[in-house]
PDB file of N, CA and C in Angstrom:
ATOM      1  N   UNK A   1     104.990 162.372  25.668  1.00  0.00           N
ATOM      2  CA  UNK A   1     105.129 160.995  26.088  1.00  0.00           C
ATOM      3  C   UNK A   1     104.108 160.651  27.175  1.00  0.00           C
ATOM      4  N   UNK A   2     103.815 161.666  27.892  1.00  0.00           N
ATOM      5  CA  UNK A   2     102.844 161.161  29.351  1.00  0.00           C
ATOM      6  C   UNK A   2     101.483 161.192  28.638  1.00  0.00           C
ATOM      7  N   UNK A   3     101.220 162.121  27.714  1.00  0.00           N
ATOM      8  CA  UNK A   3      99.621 162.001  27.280  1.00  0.00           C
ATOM      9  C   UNK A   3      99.462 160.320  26.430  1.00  0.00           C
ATOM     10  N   UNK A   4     100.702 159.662  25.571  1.00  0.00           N
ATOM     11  CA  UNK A   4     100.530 158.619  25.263  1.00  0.00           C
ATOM     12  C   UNK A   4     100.148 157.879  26.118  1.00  0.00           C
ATOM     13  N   UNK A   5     100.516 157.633  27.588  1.00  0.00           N
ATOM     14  CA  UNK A   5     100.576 156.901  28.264  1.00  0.00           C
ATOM     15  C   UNK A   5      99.164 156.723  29.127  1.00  0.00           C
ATOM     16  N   UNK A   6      98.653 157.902  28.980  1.00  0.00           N
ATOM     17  CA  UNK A   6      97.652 158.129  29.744  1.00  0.00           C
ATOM     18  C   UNK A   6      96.325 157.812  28.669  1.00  0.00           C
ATOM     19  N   UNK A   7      96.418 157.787  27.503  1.00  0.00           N
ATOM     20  CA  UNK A   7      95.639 157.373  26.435  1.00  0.00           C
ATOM     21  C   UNK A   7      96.001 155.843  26.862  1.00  0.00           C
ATOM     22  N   UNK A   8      96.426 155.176  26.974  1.00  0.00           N
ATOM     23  CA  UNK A   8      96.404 153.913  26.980  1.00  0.00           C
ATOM     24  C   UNK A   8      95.526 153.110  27.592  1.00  0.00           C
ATOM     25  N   UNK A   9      94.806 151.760  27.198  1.00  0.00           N
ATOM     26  CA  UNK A   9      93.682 151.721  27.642  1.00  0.00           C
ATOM     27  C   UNK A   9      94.376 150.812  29.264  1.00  0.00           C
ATOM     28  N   UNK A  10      93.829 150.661  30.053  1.00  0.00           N
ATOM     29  CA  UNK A  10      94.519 150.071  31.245  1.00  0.00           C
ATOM     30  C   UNK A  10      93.625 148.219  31.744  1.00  0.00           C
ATOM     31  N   UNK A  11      94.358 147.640  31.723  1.00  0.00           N
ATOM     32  CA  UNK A  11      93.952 146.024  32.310  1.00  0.00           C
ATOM     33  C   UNK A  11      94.466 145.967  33.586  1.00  0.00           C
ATOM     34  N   UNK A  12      94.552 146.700  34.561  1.00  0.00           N
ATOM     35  CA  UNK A  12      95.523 146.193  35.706  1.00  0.00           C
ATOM     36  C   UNK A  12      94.469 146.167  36.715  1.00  0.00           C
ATOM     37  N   UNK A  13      94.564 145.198  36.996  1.00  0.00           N
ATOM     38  CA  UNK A  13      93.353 144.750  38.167  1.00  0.00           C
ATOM     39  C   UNK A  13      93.713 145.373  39.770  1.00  0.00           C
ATOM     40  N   UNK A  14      94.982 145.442  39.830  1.00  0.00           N
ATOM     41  CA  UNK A  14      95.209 146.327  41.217  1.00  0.00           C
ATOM     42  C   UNK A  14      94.424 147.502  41.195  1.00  0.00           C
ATOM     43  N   UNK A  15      94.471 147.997  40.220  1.00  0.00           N
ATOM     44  CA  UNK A  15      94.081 149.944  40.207  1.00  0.00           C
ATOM     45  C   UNK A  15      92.725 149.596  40.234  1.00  0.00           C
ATOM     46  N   UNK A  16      91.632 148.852  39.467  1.00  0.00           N
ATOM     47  CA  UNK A  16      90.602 148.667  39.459  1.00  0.00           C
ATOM     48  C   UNK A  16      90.182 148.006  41.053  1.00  0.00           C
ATOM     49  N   UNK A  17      90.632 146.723  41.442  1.00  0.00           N
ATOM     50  CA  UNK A  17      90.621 146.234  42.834  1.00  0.00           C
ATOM     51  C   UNK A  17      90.610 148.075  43.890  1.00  0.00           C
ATOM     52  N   UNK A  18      91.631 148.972  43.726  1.00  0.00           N
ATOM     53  CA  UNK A  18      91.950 150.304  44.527  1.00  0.00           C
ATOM     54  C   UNK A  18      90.500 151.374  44.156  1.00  0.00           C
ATOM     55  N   UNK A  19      89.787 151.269  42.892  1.00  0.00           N
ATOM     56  CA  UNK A  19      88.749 152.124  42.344  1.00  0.00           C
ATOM     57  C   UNK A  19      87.822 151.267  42.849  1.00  0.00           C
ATOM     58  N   UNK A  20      87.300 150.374  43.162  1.00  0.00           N
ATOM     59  CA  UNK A  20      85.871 149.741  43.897  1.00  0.00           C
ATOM     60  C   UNK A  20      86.056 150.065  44.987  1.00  0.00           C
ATOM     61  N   UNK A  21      87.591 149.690  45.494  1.00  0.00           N
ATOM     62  CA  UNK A  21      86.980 149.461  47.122  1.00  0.00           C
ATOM     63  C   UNK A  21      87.400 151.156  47.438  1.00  0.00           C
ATOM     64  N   UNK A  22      87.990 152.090  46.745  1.00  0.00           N
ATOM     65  CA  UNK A  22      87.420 153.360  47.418  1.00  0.00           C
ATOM     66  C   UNK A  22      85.823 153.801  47.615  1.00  0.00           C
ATOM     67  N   UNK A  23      85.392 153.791  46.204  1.00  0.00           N
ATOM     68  CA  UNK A  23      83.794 153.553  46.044  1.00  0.00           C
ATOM     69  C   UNK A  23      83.061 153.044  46.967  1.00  0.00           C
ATOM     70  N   UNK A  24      83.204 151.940  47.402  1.00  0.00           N
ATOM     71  CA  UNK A  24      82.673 151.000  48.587  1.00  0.00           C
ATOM     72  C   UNK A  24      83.032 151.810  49.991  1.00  0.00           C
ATOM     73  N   UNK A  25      83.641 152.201  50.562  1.00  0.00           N
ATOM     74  CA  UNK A  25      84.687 152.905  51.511  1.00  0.00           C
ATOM     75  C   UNK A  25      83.526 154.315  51.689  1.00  0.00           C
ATOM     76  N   UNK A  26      83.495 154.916  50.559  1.00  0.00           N
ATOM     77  CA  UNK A  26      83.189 156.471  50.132  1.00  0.00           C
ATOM     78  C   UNK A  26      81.339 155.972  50.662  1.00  0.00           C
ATOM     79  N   UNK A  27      80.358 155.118  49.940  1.00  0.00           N
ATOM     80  CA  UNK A  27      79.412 154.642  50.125  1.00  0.00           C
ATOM     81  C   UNK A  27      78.698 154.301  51.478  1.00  0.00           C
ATOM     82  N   UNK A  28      79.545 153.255  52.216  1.00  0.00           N
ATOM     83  CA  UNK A  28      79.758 153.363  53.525  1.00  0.00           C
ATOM     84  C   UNK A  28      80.014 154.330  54.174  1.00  0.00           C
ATOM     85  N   UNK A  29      80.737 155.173  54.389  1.00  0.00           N
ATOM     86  CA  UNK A  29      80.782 156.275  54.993  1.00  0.00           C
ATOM     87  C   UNK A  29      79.776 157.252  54.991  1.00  0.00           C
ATOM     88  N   UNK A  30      79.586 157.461  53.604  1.00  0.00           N
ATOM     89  CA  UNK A  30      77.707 158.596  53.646  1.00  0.00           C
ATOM     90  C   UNK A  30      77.043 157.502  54.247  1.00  0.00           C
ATOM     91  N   UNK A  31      76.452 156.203  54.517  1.00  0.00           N
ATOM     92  CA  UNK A  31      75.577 155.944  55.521  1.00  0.00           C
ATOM     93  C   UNK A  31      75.175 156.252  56.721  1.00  0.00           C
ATOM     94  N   UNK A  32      76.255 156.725  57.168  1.00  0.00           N
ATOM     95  CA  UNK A  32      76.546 156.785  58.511  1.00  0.00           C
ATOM     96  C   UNK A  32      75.950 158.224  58.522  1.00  0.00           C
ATOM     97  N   UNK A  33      75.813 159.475  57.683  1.00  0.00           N
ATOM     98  CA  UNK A  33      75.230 160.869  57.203  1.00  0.00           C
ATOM     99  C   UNK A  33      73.867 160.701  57.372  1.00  0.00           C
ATOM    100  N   UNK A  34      73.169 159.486  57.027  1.00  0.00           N
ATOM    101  CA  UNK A  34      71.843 159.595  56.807  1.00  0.00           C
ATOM    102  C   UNK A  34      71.420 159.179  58.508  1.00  0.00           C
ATOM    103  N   UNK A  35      70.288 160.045  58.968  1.00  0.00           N
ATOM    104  CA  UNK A  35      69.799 159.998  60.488  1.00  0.00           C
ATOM    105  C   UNK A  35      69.140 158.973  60.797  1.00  0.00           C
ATOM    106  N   UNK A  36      69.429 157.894  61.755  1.00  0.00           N
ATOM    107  CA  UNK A  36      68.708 156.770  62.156  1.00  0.00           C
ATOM    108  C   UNK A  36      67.946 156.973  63.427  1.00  0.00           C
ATOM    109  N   UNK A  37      67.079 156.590  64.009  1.00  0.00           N
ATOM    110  CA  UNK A  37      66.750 156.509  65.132  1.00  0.00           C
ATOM    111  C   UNK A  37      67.472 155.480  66.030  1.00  0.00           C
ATOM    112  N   UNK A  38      67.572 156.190  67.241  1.00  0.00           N
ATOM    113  CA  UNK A  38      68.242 155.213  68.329  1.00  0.00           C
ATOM    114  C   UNK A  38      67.500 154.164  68.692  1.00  0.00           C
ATOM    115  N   UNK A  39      67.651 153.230  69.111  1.00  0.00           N
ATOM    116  CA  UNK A  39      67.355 151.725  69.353  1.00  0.00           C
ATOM    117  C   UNK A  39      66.817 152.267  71.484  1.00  0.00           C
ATOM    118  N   UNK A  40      65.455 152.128  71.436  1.00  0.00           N
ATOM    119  CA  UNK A  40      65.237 152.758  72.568  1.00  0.00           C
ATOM    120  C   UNK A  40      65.551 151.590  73.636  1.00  0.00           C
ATOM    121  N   UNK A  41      66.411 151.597  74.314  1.00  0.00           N
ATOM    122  CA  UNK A  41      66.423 149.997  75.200  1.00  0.00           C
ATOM    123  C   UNK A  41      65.306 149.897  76.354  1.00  0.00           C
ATOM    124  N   UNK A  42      65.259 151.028  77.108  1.00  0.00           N
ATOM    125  CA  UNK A  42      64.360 151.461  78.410  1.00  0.00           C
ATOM    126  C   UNK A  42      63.473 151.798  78.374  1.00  0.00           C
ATOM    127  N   UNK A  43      62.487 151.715  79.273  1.00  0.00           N
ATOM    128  CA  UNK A  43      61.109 152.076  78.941  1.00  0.00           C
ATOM    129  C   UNK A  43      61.200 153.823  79.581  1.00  0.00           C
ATOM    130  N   UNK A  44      61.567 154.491  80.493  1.00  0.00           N
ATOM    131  CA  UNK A  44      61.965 155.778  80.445  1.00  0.00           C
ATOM    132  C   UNK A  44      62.549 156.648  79.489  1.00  0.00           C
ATOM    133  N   UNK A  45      63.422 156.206  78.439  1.00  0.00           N
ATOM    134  CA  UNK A  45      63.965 156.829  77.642  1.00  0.00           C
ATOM    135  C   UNK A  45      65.822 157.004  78.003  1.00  0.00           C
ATOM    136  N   UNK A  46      65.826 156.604  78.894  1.00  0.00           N
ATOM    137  CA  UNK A  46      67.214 157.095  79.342  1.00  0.00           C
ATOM    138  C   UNK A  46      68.484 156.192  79.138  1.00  0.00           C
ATOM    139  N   UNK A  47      68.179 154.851  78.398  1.00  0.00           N
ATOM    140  CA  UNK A  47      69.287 154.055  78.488  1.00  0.00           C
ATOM    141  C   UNK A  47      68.297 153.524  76.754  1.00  0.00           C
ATOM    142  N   UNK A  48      69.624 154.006  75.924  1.00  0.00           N
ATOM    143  CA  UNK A  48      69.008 153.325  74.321  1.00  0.00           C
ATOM    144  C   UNK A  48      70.846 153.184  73.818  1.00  0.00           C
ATOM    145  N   UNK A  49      70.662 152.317  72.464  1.00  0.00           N
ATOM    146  CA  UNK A  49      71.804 152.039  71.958  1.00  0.00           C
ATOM    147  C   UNK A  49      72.163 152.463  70.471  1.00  0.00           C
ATOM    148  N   UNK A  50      72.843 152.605  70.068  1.00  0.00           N
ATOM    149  CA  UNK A  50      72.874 153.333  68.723  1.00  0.00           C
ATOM    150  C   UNK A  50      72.449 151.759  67.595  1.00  0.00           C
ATOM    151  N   UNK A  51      71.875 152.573  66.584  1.00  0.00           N
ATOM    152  CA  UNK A  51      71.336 151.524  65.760  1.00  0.00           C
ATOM    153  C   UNK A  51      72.775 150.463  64.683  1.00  0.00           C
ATOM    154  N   UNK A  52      73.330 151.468  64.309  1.00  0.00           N
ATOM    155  CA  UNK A  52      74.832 150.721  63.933  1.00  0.00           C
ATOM    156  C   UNK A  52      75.842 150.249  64.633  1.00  0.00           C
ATOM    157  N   UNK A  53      76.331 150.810  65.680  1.00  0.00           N
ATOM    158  CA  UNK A  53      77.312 149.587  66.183  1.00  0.00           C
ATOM    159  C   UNK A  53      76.870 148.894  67.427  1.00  0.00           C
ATOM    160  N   UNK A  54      75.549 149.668  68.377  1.00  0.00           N
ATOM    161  CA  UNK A  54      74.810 149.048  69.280  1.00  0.00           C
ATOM    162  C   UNK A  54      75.772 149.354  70.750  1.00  0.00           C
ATOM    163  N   UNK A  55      76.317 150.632  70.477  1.00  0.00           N
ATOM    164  CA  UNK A  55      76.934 151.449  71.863  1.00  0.00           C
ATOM    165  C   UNK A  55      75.991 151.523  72.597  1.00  0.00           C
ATOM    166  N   UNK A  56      75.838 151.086  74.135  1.00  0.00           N
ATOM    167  CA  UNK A  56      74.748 151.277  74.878  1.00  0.00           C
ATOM    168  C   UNK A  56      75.571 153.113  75.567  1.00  0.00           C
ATOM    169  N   UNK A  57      74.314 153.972  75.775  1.00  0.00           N
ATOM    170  CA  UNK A  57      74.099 155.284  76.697  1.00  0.00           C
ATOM    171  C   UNK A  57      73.369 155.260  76.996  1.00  0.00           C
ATOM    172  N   UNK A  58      73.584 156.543  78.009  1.00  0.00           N
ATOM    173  CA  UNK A  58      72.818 156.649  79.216  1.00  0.00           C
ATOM    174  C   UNK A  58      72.667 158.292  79.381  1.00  0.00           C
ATOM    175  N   UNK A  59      70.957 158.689  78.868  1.00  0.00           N
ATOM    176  CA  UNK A  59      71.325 159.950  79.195  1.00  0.00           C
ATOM    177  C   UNK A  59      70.690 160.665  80.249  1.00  0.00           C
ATOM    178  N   UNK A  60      71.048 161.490  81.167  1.00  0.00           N
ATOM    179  CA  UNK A  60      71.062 161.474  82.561  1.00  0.00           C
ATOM    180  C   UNK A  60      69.432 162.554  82.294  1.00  0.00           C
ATOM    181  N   UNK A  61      69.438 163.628  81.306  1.00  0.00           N
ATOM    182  CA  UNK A  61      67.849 164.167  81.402  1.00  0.00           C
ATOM    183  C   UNK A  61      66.617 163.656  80.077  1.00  0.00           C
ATOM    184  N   UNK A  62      67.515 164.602  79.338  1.00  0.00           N
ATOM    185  CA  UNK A  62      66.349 164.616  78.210  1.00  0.00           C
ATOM    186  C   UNK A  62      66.425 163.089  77.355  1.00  0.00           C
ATOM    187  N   UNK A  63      66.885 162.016  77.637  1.00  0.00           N
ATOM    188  CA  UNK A  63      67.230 160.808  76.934  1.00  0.00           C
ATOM    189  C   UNK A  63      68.153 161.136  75.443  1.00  0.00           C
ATOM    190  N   UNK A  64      67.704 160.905  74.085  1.00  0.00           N
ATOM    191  CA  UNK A  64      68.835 160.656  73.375  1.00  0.00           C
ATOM    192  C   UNK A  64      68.643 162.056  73.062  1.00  0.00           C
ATOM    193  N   UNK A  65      67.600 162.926  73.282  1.00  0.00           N
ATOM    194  CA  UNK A  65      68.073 164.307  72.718  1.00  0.00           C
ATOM    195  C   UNK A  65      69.195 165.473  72.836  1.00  0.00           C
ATOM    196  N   UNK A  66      69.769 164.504  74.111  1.00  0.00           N
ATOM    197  CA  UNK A  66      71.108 165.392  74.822  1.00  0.00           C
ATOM    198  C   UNK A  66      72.466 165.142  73.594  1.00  0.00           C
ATOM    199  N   UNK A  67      72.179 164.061  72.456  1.00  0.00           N
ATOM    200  CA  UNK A  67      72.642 163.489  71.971  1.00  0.00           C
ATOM    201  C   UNK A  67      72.312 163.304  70.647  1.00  0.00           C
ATOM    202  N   UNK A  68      73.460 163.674  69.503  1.00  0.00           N
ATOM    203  CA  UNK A  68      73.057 163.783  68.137  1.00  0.00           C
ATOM    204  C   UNK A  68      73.672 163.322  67.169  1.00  0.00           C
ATOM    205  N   UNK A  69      74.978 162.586  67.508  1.00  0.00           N
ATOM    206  CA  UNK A  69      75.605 161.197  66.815  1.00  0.00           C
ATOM    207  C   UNK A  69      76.090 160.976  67.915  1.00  0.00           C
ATOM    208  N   UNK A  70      76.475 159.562  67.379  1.00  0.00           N
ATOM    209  CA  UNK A  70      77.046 158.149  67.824  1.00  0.00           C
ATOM    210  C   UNK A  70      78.466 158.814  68.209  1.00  0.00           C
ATOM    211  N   UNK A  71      79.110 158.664  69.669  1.00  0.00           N
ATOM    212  CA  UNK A  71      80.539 159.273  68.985  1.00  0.00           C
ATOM    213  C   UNK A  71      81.979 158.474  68.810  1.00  0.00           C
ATOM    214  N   UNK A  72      81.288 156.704  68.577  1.00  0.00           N
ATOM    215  CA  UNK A  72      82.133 155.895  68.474  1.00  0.00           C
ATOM    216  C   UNK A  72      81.998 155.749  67.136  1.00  0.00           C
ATOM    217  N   UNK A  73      80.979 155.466  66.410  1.00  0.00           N
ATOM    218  CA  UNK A  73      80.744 155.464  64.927  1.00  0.00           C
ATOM    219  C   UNK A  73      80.669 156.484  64.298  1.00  0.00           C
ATOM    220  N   UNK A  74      79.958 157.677  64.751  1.00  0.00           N
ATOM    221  CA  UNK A  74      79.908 159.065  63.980  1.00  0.00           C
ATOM    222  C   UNK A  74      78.471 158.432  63.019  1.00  0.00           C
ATOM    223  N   UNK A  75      77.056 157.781  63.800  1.00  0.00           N
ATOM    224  CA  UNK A  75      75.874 157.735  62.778  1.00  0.00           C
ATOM    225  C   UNK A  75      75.190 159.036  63.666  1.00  0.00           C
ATOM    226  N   UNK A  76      74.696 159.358  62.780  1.00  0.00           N
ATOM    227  CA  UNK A  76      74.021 160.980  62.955  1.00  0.00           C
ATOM    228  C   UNK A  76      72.568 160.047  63.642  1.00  0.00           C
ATOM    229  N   UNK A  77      71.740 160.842  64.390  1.00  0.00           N
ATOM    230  CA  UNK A  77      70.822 160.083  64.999  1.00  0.00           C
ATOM    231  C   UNK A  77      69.217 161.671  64.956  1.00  0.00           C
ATOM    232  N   UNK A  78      68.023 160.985  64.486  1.00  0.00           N
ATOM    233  CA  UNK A  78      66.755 161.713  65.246  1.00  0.00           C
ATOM    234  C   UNK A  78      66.420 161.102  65.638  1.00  0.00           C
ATOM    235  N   UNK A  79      65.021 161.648  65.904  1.00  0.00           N
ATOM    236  CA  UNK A  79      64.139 161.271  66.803  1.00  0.00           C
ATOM    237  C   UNK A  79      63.803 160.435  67.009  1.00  0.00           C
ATOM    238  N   UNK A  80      63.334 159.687  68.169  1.00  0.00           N
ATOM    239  CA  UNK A  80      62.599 158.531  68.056  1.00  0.00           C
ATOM    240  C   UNK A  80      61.187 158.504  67.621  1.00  0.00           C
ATOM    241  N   UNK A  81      60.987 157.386  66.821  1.00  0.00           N
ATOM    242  CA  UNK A  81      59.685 157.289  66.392  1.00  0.00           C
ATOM    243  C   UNK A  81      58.963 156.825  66.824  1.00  0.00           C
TER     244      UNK A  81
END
């Protein structure tokens, strides 16, 4: 009886509406995987903001290298270019 059921072809727009927006969800999230450069604000290096949500830091030596994601967003960050 369950394999009939599961052969059945499906129209239900909830489950489909639940299969995009995981997709979408899943998509978004690996963005945040791929390494951006920090948004350099200062001309020293020591005060830059993350490129996705625009968290301002402050890093007290080496500027953003003390630093290798975002840790409000979780975007992975290199070098500056």
């Amino acid at each position: 009886m369950e394999k009939s059921v599961l052969k059945e072809k499906s129209n239900d727009t909830k489950t489909k509406y639940l299969t995009v927006s995981m997709f979408h969800d899943i998509s978004r999230q690996l963005g945040y995987r791929v390494p951006k450069p920090p948004i350099n604000v200062s001309p020293d290096g020591h005060h830059f903001e993350c490129p996705t949500c625009g968290t301002k830091f402050e890093a007290l030596e080496d500027g953003p290298d003390e630093f290798n994601v975002c840790y409000i967003c979780g975007q992975l960050w290199k070098e500056f270019e």
